[in-house]
Protein backbone atom coordinates (compact mmCIF):
# COMPACT_ATOMS: atom_id res chain seq x y z
CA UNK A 1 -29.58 -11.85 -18.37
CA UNK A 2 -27.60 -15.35 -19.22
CA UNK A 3 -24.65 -13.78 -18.59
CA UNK A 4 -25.55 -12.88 -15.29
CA UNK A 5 -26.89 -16.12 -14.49
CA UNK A 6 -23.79 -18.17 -16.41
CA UNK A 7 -22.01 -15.80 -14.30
CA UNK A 8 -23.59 -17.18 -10.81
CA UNK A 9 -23.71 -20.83 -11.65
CA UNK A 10 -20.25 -20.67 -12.42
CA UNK A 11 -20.05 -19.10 -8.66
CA UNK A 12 -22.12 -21.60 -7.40
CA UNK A 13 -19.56 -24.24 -8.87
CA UNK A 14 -16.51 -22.27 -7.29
CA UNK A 15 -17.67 -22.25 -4.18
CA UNK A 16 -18.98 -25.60 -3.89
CA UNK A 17 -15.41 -27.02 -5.29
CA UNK A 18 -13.98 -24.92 -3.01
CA UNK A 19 -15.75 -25.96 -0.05
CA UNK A 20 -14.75 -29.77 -0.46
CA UNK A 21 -11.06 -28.95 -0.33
CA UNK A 22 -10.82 -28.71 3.62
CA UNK A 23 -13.26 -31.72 3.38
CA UNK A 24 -11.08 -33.86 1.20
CA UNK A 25 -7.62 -32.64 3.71
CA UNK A 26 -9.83 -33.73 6.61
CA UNK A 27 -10.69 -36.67 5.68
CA UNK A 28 -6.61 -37.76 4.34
CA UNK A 29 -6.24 -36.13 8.12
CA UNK A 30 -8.70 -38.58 9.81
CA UNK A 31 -10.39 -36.05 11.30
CA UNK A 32 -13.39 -36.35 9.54
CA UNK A 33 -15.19 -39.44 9.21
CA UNK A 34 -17.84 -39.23 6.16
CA UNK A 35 -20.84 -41.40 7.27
CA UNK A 36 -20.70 -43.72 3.52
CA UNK A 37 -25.14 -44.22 3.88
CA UNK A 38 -25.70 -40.78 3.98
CA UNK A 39 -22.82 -39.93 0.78
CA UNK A 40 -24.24 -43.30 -0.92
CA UNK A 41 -27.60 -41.93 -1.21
CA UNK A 42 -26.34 -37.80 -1.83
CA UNK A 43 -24.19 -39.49 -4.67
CA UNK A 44 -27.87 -41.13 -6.04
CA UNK A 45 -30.02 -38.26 -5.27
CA UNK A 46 -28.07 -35.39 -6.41
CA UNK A 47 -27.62 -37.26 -9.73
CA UNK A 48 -31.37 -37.70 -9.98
CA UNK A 49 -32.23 -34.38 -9.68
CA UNK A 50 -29.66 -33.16 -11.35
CA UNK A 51 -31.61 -35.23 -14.38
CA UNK A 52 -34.99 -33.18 -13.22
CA UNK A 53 -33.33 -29.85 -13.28
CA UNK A 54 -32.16 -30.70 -16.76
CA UNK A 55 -35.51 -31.67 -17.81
CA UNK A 56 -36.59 -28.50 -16.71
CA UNK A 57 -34.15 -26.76 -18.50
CA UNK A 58 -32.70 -25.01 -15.05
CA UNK A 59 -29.48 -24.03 -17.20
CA UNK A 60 -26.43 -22.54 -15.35
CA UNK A 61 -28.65 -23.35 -12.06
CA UNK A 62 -28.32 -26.95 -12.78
CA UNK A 63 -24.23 -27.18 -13.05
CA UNK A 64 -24.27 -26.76 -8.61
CA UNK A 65 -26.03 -29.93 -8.85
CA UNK A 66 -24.31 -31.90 -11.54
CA UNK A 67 -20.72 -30.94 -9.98
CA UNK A 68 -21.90 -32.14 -6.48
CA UNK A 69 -23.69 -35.66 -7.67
CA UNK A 70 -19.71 -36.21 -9.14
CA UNK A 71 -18.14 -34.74 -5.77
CA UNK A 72 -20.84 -36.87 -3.38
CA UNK A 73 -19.73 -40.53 -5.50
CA UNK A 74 -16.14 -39.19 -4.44
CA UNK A 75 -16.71 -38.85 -0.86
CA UNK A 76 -19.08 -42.25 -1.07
CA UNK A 77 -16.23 -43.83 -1.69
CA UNK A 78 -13.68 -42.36 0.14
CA UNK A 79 -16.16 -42.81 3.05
CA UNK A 80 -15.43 -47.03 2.73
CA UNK A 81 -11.92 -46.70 2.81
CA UNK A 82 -11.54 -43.64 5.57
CA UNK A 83 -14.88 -42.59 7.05
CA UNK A 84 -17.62 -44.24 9.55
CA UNK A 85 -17.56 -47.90 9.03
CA UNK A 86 -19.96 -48.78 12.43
CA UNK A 87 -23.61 -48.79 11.34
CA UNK A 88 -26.45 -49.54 14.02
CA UNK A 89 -30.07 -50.15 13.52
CA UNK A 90 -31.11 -46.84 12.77
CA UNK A 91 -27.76 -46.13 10.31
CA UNK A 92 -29.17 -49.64 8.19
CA UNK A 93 -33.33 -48.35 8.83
CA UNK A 94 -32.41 -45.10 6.87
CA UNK A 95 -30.42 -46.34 4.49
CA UNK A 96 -33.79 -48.55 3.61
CA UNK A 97 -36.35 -46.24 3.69
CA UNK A 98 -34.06 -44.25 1.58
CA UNK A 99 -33.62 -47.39 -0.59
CA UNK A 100 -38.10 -47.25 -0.53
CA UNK A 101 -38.19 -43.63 -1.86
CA UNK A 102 -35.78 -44.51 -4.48
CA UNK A 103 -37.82 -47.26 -5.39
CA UNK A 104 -40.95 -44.82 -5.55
CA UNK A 105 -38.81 -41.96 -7.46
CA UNK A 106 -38.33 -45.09 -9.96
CA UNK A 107 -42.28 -45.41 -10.36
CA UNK A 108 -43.35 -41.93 -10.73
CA UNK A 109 -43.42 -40.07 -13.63
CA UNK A 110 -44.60 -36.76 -12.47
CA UNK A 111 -41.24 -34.31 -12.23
CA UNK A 112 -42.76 -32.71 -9.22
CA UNK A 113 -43.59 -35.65 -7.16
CA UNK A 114 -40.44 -37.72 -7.87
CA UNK A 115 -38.32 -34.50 -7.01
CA UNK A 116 -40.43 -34.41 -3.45
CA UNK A 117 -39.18 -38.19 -3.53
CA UNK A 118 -35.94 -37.14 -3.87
CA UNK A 119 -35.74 -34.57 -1.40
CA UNK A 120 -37.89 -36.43 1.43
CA UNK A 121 -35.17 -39.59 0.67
CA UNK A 122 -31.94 -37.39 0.77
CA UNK A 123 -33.03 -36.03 4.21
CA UNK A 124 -33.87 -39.25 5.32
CA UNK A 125 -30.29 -40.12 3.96
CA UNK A 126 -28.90 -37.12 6.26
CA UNK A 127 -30.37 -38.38 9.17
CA UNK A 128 -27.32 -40.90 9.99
CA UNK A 129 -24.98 -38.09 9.28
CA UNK A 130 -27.04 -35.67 11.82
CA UNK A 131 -26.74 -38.37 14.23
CA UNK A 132 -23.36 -38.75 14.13
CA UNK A 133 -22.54 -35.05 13.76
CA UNK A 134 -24.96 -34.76 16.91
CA UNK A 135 -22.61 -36.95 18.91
CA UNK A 136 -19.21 -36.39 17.39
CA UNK A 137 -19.02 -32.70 15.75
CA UNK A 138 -15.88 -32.30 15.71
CA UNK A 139 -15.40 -35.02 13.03
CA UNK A 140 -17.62 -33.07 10.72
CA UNK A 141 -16.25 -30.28 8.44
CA UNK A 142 -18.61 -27.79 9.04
CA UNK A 143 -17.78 -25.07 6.74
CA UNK A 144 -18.28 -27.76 3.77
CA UNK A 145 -21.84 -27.93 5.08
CA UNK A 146 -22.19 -24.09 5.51
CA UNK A 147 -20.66 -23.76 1.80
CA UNK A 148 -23.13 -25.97 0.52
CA UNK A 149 -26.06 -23.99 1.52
CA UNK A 150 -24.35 -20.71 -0.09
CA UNK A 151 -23.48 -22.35 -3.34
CA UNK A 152 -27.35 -23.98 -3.26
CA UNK A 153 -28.75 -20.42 -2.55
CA UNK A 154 -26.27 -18.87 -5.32
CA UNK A 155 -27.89 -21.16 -7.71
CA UNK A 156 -31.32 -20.58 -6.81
CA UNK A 157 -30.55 -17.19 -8.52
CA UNK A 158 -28.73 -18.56 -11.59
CA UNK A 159 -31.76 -20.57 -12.63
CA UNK A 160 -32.85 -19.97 -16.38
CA UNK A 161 -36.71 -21.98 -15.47
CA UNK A 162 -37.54 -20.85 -12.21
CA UNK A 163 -40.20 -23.36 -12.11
CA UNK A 164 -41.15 -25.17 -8.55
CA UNK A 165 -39.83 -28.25 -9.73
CA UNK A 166 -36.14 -26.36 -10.46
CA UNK A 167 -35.79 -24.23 -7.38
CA UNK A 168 -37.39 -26.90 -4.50
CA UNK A 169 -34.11 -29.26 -4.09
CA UNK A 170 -31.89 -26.75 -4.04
CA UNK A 171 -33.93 -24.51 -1.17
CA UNK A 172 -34.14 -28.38 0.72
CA UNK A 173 -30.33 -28.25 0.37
CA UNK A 174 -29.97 -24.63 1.63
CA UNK A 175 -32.14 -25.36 5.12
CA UNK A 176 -30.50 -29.18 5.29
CA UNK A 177 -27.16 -27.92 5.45
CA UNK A 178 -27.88 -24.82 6.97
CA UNK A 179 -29.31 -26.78 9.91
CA UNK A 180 -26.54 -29.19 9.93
CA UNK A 181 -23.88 -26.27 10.50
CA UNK A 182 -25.68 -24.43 13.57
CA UNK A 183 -26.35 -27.88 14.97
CA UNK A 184 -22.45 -28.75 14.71
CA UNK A 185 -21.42 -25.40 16.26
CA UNK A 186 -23.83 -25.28 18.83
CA UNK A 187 -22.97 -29.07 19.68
CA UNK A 188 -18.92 -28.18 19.58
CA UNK A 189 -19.72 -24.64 21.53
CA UNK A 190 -21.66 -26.98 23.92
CA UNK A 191 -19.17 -29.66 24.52
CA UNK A 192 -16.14 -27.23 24.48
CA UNK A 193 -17.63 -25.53 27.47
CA UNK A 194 -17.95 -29.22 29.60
């Protein structure tokens, strides 16, 4: 049974590598413009619960989550150089409020309620990158986002402790960037046809 779930982390790990590539060209293309609050606090909150997984001993689950906290600080800072350098009120209120649950994460010492933390803070922490999906979807990679809920879903099944506290941020990740696909496609299906 470890092989098979060594096996599928490692898949989970392909295909999220994978899925940054057209990311990475798009951004060196300037077509995509990575909002840098929303990677800022992926880069934070993928680390942390990359940490709780570990704790947990989630095994070959856990590497999805390591590789992307390492991937997310890469586009964070790519995002200040090449990516979405205009923040409005509601860009700098969810950066805070994600700043408030990190804060709170820091204070807790239950696994399960910090990781609920973590997960109600990263989709506050999506929200700017929603918004400016919502109004500019083509500068958006949206198969990155649609990779990230398979290799999130693959690793669901490669977890050695399938405990609630191993398994909930990845299933947040799966409908977060499940959501954030259909929304771009429906939004570039939308404005294609005006």
């Amino acid at each position: 049974m470890s092989d098979y779930r060594n096996f599928l982390g490692g898949l989970a790990v392909a295909v999220g590598i994978l899925s940054y590539i057209p990311y990475f060209k798009n951004i060196f293309a300037g077509k995509t413009k990575p909002h840098a609050f929303s990677w800022l606090v992926w880069s934070v909150q993928t680390s942390i619960a990359f940490a709780v997984q570990i704790v947990e001993k989630s095994g070959a689950g856990s590497w999805v989550t390591g590789t992307t906290a390492v991937i997310c600080t890469a586009v964070f800072l790519l995002a200040l150089l090449k990516g979405q350098r205009q923040f409005n009120t509601f860009d700098w209120g969810a950066l805070i409020v994600a700043g408030i649950g990190l804060f709170l994460w820091k204070i807790t010492h239950n696994p399960l309620t910090a990781l609920s933390l973590v997960i109600i803070t990263d989709a506050v922490g999506f929200l700017p990158t929603f918004r400016k999906g919502y109004h500019f979807p083509f500068e958006e990679t949206a198969i990155t986002f649609a990779c990230a809920a398979l290799k999130f879903t693959i690793a669901i099944f490669a977890l050695e402790s399938f405990t609630l506290a191993s398994w909930l941020y990845p299933a947040a990740l799966v409908l977060m960037n499940g959501t954030f696909t259909v929304m771009l496609l429906i939004r570039r299906r939308t404005m294609a046809q005006q």
